[in-house]
PDB file of N, CA and C in Angstrom:
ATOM      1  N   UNK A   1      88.908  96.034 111.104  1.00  0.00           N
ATOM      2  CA  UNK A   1      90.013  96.606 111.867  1.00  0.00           C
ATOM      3  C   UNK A   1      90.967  97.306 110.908  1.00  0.00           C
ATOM      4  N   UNK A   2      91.465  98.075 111.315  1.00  0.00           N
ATOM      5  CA  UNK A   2      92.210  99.366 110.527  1.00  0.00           C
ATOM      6  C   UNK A   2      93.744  98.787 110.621  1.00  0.00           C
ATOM      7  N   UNK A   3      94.361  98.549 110.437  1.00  0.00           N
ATOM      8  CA  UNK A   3      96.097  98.585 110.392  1.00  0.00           C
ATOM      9  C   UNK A   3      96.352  99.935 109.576  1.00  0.00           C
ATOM     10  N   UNK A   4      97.450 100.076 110.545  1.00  0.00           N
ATOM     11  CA  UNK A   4      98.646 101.477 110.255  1.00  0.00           C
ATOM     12  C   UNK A   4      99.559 100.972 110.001  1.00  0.00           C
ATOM     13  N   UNK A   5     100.352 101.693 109.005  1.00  0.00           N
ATOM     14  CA  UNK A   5     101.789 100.985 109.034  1.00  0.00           C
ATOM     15  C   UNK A   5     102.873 102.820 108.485  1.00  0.00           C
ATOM     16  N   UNK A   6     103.449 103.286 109.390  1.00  0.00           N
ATOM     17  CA  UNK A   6     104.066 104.101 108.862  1.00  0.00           C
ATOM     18  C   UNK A   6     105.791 103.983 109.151  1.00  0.00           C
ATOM     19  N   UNK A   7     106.170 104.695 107.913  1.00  0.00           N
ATOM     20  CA  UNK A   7     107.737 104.730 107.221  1.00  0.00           C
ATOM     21  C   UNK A   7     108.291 105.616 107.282  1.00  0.00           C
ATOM     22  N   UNK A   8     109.391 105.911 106.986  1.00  0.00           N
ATOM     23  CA  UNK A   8     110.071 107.055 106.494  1.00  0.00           C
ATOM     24  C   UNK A   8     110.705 107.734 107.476  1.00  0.00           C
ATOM     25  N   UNK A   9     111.340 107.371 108.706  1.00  0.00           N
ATOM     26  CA  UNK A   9     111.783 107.513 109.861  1.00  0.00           C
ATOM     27  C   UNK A   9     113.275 107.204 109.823  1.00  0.00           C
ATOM     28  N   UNK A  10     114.319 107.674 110.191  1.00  0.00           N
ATOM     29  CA  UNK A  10     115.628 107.508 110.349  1.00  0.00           C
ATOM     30  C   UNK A  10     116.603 108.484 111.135  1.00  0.00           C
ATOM     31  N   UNK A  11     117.774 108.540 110.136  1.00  0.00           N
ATOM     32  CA  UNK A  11     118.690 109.190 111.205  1.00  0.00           C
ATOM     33  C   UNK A  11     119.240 110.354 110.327  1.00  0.00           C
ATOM     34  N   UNK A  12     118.861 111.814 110.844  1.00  0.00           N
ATOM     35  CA  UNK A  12     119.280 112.533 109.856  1.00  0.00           C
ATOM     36  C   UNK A  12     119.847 113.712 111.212  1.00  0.00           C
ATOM     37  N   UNK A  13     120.923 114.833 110.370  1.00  0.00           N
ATOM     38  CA  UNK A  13     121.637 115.833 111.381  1.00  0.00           C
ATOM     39  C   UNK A  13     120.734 116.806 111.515  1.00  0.00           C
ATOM     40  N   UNK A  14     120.881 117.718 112.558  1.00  0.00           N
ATOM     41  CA  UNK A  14     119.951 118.162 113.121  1.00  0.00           C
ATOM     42  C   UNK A  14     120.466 119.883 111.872  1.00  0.00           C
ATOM     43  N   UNK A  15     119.138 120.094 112.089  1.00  0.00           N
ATOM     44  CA  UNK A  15     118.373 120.818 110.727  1.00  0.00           C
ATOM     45  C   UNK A  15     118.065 120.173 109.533  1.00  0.00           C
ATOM     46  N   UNK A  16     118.166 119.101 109.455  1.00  0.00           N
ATOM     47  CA  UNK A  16     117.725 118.302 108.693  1.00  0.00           C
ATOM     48  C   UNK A  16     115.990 118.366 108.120  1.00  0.00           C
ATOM     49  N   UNK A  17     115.547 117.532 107.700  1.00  0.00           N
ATOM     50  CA  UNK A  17     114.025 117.439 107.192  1.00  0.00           C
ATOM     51  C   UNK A  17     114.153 115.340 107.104  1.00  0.00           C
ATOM     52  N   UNK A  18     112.896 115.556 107.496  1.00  0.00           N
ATOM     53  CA  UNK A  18     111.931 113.771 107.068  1.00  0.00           C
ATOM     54  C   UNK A  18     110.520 114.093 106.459  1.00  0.00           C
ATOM     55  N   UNK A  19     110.473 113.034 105.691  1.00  0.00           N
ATOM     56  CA  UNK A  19     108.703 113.122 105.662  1.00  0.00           C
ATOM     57  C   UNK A  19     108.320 111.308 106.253  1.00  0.00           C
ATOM     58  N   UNK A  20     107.514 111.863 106.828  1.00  0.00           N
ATOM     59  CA  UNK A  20     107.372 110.229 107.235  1.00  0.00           C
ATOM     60  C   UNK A  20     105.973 110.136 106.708  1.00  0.00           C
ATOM     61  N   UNK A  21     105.477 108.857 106.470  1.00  0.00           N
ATOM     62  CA  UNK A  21     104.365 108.218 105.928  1.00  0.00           C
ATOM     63  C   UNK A  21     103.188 107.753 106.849  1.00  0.00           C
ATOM     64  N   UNK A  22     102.298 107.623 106.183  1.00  0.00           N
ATOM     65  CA  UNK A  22     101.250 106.362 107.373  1.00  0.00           C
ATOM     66  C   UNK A  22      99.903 106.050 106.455  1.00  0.00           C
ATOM     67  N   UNK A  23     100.415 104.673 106.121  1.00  0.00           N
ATOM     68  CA  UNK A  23      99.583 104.296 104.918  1.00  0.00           C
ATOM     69  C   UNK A  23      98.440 103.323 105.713  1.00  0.00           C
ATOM     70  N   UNK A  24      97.185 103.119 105.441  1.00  0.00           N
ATOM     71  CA  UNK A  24      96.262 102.715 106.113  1.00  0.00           C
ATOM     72  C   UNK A  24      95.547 101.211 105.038  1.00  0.00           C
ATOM     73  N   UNK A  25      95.092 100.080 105.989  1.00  0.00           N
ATOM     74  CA  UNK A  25      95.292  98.678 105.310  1.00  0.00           C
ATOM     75  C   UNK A  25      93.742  99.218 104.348  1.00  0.00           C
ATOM     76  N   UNK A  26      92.982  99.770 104.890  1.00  0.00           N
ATOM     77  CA  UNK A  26      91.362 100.286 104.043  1.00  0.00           C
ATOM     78  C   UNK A  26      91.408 101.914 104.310  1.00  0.00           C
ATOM     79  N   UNK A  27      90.118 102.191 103.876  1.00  0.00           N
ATOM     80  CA  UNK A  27      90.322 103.657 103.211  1.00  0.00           C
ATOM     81  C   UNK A  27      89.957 104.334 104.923  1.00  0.00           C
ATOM     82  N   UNK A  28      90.734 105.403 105.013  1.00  0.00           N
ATOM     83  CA  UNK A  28      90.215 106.104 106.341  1.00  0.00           C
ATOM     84  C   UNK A  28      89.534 108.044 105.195  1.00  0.00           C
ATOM     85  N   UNK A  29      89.100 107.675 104.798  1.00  0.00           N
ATOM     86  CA  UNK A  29      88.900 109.083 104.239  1.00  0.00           C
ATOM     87  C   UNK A  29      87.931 109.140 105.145  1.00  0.00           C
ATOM     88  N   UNK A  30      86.705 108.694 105.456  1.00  0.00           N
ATOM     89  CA  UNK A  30      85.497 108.830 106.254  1.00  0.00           C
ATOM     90  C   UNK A  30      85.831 109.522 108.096  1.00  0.00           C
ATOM     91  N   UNK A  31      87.338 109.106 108.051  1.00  0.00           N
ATOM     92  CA  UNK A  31      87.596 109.140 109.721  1.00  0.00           C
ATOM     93  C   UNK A  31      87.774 110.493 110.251  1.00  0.00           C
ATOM     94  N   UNK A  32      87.245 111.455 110.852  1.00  0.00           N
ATOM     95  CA  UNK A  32      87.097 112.473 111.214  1.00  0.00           C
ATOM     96  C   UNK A  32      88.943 113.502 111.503  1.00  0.00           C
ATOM     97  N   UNK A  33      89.345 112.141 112.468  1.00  0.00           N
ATOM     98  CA  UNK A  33      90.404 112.657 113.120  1.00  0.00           C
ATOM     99  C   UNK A  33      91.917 111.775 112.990  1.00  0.00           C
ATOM    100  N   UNK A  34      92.922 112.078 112.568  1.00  0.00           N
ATOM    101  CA  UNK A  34      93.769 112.020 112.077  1.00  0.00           C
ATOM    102  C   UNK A  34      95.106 112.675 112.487  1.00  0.00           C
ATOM    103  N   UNK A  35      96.569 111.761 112.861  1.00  0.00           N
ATOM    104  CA  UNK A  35      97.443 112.581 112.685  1.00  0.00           C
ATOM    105  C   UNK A  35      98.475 112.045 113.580  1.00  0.00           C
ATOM    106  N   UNK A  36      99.567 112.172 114.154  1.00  0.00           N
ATOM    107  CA  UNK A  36     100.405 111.741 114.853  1.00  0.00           C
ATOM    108  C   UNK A  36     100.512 112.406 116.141  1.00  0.00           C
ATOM    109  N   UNK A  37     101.555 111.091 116.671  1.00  0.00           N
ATOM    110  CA  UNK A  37     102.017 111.312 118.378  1.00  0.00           C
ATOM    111  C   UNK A  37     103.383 110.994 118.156  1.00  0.00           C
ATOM    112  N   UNK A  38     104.351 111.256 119.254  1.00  0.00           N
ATOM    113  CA  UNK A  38     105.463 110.529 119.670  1.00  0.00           C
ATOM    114  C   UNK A  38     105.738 110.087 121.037  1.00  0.00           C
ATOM    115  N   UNK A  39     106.919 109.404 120.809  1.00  0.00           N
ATOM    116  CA  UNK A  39     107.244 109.154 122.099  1.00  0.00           C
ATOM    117  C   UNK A  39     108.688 109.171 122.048  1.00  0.00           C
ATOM    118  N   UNK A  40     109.766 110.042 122.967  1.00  0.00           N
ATOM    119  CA  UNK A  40     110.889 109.810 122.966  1.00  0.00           C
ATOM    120  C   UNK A  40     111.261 109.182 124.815  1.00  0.00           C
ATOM    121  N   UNK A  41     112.766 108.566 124.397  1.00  0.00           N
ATOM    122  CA  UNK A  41     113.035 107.351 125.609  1.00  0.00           C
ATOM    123  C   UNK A  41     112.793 108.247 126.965  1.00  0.00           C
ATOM    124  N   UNK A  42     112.224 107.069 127.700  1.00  0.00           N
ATOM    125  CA  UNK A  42     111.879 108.045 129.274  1.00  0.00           C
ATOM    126  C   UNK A  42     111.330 108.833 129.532  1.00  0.00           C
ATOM    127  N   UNK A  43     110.199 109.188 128.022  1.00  0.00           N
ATOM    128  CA  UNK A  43     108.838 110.071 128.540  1.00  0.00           C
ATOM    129  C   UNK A  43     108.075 109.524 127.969  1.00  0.00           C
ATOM    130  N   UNK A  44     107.015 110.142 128.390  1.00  0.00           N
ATOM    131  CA  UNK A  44     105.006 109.747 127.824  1.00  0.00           C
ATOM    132  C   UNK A  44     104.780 109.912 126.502  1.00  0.00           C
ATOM    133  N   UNK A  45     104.277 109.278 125.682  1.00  0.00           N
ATOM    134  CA  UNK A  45     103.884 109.830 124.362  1.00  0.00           C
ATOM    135  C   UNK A  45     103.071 111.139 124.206  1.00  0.00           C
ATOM    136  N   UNK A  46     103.662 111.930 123.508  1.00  0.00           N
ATOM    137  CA  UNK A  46     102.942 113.215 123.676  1.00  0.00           C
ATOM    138  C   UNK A  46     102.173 113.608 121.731  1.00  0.00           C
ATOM    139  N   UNK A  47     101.183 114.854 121.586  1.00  0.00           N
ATOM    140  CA  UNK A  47     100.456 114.952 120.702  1.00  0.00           C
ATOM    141  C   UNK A  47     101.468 115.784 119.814  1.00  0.00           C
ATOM    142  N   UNK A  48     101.457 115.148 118.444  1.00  0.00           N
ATOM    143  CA  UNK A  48     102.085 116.296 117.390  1.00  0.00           C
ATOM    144  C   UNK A  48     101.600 117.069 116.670  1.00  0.00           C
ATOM    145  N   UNK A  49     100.766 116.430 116.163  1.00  0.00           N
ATOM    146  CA  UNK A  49      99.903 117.052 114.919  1.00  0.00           C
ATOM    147  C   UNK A  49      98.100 116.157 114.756  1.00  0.00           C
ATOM    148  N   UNK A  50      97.825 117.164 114.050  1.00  0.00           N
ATOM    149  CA  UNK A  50      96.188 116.623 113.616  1.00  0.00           C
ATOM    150  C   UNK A  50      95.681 117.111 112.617  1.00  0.00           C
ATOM    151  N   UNK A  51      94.487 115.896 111.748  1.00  0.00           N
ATOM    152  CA  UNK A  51      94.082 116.673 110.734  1.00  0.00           C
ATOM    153  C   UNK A  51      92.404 116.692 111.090  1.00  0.00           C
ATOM    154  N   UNK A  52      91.839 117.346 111.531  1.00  0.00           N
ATOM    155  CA  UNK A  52      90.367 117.340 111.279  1.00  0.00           C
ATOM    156  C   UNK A  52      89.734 117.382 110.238  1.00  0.00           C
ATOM    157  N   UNK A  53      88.318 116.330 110.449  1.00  0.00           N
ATOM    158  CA  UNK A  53      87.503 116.400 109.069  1.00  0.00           C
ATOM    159  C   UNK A  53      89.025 116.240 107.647  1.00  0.00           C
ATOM    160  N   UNK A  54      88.636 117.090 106.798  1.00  0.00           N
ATOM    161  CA  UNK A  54      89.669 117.394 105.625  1.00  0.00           C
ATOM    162  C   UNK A  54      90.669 118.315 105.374  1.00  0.00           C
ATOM    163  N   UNK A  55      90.795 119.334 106.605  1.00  0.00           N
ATOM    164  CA  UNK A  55      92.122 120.374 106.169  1.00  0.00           C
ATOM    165  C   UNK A  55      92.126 121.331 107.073  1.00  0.00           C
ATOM    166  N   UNK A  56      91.391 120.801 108.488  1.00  0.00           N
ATOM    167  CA  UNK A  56      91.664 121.493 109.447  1.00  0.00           C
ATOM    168  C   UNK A  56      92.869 121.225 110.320  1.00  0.00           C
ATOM    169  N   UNK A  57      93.957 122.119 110.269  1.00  0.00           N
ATOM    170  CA  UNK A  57      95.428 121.576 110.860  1.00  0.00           C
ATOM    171  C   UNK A  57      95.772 121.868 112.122  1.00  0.00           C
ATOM    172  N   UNK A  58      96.224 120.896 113.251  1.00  0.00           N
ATOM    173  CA  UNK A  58      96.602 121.775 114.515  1.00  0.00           C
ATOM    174  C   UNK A  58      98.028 121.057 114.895  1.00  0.00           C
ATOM    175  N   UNK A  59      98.717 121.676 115.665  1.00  0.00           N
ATOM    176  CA  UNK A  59      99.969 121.391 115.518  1.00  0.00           C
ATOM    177  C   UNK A  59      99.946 121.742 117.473  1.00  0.00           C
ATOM    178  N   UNK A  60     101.133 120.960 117.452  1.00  0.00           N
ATOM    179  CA  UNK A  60     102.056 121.499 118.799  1.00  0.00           C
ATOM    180  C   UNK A  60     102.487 122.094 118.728  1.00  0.00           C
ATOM    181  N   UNK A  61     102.625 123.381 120.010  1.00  0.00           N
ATOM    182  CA  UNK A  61     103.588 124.387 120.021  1.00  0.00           C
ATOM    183  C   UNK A  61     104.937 124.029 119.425  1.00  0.00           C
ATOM    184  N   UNK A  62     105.631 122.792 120.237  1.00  0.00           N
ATOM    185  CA  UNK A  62     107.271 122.920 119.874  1.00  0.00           C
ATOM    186  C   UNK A  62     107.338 122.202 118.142  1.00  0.00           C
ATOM    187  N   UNK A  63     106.463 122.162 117.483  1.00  0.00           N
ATOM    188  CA  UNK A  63     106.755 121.774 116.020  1.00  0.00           C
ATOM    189  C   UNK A  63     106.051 122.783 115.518  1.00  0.00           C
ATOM    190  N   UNK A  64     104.896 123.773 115.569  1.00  0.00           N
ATOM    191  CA  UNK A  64     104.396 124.593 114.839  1.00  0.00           C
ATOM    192  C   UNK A  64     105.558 125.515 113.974  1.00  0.00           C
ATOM    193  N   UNK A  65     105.406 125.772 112.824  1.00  0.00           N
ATOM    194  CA  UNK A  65     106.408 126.069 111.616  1.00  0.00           C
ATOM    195  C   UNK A  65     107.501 125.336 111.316  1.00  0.00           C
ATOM    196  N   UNK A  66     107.889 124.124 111.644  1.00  0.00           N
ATOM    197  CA  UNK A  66     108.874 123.621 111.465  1.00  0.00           C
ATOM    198  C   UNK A  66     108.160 121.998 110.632  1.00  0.00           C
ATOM    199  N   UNK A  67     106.943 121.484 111.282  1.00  0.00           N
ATOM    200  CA  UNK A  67     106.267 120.130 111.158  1.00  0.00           C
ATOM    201  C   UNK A  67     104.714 120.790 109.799  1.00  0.00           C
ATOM    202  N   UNK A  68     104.699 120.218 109.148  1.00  0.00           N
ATOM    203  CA  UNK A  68     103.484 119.980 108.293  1.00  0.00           C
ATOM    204  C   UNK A  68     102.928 118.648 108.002  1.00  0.00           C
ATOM    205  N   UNK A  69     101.646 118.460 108.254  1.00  0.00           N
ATOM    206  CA  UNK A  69     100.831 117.304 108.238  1.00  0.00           C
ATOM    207  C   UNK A  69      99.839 117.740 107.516  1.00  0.00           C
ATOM    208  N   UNK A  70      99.648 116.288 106.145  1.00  0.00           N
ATOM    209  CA  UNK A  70      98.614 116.966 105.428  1.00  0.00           C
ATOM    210  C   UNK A  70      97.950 115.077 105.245  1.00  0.00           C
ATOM    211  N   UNK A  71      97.025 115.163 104.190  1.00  0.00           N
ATOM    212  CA  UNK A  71      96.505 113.559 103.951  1.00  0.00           C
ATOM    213  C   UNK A  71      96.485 113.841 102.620  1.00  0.00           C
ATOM    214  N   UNK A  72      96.080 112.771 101.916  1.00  0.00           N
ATOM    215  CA  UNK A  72      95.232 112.501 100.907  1.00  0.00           C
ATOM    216  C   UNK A  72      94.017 111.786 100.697  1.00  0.00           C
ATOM    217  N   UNK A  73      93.175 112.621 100.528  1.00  0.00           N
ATOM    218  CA  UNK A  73      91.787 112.308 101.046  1.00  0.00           C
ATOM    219  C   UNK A  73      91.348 111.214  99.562  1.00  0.00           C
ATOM    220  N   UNK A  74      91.652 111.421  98.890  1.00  0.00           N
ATOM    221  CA  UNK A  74      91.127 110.155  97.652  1.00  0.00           C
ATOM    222  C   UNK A  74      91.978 108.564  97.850  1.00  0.00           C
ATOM    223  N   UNK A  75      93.334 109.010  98.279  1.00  0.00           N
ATOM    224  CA  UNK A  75      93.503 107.789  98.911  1.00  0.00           C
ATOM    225  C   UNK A  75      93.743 107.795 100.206  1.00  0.00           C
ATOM    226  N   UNK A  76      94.684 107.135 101.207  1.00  0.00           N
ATOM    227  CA  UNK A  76      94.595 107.243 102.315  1.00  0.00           C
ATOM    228  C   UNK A  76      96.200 107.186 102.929  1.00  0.00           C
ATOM    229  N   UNK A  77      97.229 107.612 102.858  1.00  0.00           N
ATOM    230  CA  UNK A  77      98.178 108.061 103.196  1.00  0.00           C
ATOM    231  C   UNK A  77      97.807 109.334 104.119  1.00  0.00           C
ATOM    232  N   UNK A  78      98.688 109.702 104.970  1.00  0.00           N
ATOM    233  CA  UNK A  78      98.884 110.701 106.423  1.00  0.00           C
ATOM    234  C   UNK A  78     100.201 111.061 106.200  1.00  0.00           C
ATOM    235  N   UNK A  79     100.825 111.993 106.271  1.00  0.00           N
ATOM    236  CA  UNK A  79     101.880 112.697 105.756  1.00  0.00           C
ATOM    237  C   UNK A  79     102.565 113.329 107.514  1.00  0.00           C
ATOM    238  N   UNK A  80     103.634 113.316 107.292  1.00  0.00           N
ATOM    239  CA  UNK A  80     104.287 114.489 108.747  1.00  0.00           C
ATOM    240  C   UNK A  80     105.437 115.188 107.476  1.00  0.00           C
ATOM    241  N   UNK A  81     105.769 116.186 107.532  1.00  0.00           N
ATOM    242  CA  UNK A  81     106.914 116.914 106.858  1.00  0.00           C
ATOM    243  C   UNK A  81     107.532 117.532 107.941  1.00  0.00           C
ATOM    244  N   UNK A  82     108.549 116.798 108.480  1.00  0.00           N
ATOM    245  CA  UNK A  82     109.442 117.602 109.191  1.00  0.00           C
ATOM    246  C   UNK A  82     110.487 118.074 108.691  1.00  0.00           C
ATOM    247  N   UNK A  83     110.842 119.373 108.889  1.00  0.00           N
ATOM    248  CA  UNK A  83     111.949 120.652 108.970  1.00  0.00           C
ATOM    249  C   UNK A  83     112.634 120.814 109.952  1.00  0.00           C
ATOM    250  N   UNK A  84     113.785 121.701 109.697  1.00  0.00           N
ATOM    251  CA  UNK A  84     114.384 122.317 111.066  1.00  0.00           C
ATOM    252  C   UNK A  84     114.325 121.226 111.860  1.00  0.00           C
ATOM    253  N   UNK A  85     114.901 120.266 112.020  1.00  0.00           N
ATOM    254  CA  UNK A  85     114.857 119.093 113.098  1.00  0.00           C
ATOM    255  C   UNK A  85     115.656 119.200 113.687  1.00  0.00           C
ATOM    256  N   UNK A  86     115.089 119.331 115.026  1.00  0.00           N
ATOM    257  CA  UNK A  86     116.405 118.996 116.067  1.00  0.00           C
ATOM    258  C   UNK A  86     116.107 118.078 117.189  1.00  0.00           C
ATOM    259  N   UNK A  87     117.613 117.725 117.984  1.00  0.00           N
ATOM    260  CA  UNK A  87     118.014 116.439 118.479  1.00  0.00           C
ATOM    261  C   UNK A  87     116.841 116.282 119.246  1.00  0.00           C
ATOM    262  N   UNK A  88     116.271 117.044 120.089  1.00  0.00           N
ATOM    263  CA  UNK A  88     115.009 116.807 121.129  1.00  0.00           C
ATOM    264  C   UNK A  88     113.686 116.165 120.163  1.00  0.00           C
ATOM    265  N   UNK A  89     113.816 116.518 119.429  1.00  0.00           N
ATOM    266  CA  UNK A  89     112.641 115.859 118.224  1.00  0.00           C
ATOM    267  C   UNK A  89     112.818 114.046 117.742  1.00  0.00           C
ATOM    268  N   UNK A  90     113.791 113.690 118.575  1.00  0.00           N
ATOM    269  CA  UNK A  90     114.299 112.190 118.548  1.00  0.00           C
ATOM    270  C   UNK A  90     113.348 111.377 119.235  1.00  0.00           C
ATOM    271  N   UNK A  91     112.259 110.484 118.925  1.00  0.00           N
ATOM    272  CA  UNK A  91     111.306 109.961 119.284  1.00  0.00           C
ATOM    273  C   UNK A  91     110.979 108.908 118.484  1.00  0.00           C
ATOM    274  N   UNK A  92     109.827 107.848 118.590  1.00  0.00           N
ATOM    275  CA  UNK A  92     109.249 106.947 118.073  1.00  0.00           C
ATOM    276  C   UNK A  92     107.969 107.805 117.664  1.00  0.00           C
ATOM    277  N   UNK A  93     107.374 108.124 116.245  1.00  0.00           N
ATOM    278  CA  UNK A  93     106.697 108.855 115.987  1.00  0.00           C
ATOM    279  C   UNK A  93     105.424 107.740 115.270  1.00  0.00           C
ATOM    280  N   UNK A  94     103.952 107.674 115.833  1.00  0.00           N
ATOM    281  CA  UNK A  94     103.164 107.159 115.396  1.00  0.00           C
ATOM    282  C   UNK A  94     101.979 108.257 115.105  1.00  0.00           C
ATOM    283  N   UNK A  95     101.304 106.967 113.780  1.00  0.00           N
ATOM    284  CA  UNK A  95     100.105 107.871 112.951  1.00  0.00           C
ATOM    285  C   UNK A  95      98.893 106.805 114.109  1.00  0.00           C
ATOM    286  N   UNK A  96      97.797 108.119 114.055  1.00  0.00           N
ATOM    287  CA  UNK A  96      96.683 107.550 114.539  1.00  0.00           C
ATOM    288  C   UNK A  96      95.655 108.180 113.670  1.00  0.00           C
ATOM    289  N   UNK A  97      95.063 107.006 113.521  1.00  0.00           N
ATOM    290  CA  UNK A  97      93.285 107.610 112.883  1.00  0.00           C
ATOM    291  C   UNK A  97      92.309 107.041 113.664  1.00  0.00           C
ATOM    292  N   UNK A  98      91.234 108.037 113.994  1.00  0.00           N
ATOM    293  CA  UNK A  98      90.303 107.918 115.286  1.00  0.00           C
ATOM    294  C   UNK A  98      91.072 106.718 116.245  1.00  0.00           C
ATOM    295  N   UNK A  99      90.256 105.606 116.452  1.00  0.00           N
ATOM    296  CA  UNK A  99      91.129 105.071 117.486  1.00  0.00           C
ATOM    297  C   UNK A  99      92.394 103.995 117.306  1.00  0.00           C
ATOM    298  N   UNK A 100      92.602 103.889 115.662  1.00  0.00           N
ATOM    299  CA  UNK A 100      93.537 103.190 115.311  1.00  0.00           C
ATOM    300  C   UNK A 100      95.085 103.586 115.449  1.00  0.00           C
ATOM    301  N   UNK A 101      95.572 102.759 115.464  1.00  0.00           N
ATOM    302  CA  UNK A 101      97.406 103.115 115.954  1.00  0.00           C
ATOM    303  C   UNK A 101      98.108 102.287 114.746  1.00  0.00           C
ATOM    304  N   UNK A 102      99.156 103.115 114.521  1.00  0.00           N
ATOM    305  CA  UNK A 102     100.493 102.540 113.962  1.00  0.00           C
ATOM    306  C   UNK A 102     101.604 101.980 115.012  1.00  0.00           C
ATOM    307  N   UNK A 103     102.208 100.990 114.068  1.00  0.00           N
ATOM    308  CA  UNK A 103     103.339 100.442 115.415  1.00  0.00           C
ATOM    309  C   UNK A 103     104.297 101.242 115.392  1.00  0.00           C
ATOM    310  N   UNK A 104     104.719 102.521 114.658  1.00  0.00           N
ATOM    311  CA  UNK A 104     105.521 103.262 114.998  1.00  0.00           C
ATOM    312  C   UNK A 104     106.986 103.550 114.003  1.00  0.00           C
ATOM    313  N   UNK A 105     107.467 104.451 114.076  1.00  0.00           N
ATOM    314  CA  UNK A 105     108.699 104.651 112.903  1.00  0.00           C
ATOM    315  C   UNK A 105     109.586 105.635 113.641  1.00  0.00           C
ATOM    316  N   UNK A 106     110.896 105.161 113.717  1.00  0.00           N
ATOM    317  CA  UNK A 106     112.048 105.803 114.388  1.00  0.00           C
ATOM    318  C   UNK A 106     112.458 107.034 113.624  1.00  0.00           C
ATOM    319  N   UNK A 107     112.219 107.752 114.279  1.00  0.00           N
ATOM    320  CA  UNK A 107     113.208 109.286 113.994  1.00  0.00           C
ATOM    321  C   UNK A 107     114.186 109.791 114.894  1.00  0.00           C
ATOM    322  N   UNK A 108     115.616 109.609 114.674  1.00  0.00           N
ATOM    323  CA  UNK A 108     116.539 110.086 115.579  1.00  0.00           C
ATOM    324  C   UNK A 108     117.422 111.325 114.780  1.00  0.00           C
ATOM    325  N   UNK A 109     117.338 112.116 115.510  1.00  0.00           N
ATOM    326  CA  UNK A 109     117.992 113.356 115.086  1.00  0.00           C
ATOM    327  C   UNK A 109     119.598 113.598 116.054  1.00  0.00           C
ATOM    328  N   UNK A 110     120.743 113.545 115.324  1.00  0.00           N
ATOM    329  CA  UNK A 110     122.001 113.813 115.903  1.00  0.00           C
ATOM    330  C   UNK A 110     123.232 114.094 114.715  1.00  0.00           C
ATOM    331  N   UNK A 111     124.030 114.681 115.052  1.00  0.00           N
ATOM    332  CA  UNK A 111     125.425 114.784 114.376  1.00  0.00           C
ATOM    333  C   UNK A 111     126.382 114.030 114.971  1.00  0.00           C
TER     334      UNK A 111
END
């Protein structure tokens, strides 16, 4: 069984930047599919980012140029680089690899 555990989530003003983490308990280099979701209060968790295979990147419309997700394929860290952050981007943001889940890391964006 895979454990997620990702970090790097807090409270920063809007245009701000995070990088949040998602470090994995064994190696996921083998795992095809990769990458995060969120969820902010009183909606559905929705898709953010993905890494296919090794460096194929797809993004959501409302983060495309602002969000970068990359890995490290020799070890096993999952990366989000958020930019330009703003308040609507305030969510519980989790890493998933194939069908494994993280319990999640707070990002709240406000002044």
């Amino acid at each position: 069984q895979v454990q997620l555990v990702e970090s790097g989530g807090g409270l920063v003003q809007p245009g701000g930047s995070l990088r949040l983490s998602c470090v994995a308990s064994t190696s996921i280099s083998n795992i095809y599919n990769v990458g995060w979701y969120r969820q902010a209060p009183g909606k559905q968790r929705e898709w953010v980012a993905s890494i296919l295979n090794r460096d194929d990147t797809h993004y959501a419309d409302f983060v495309k140029g602002r969000f970068t997700i990359s890995r490290d394929n020799d070890k096993n860290p999952i990366y989000l680089q958020m930019s330009s952050l703003k308040p609507e981007d305030t969510a519980v943001y989790y890493c998933f690899a194939s069908a494994h889940w993280g319990q999640g890391t707070q990002v709240a964006i406000s002044s």
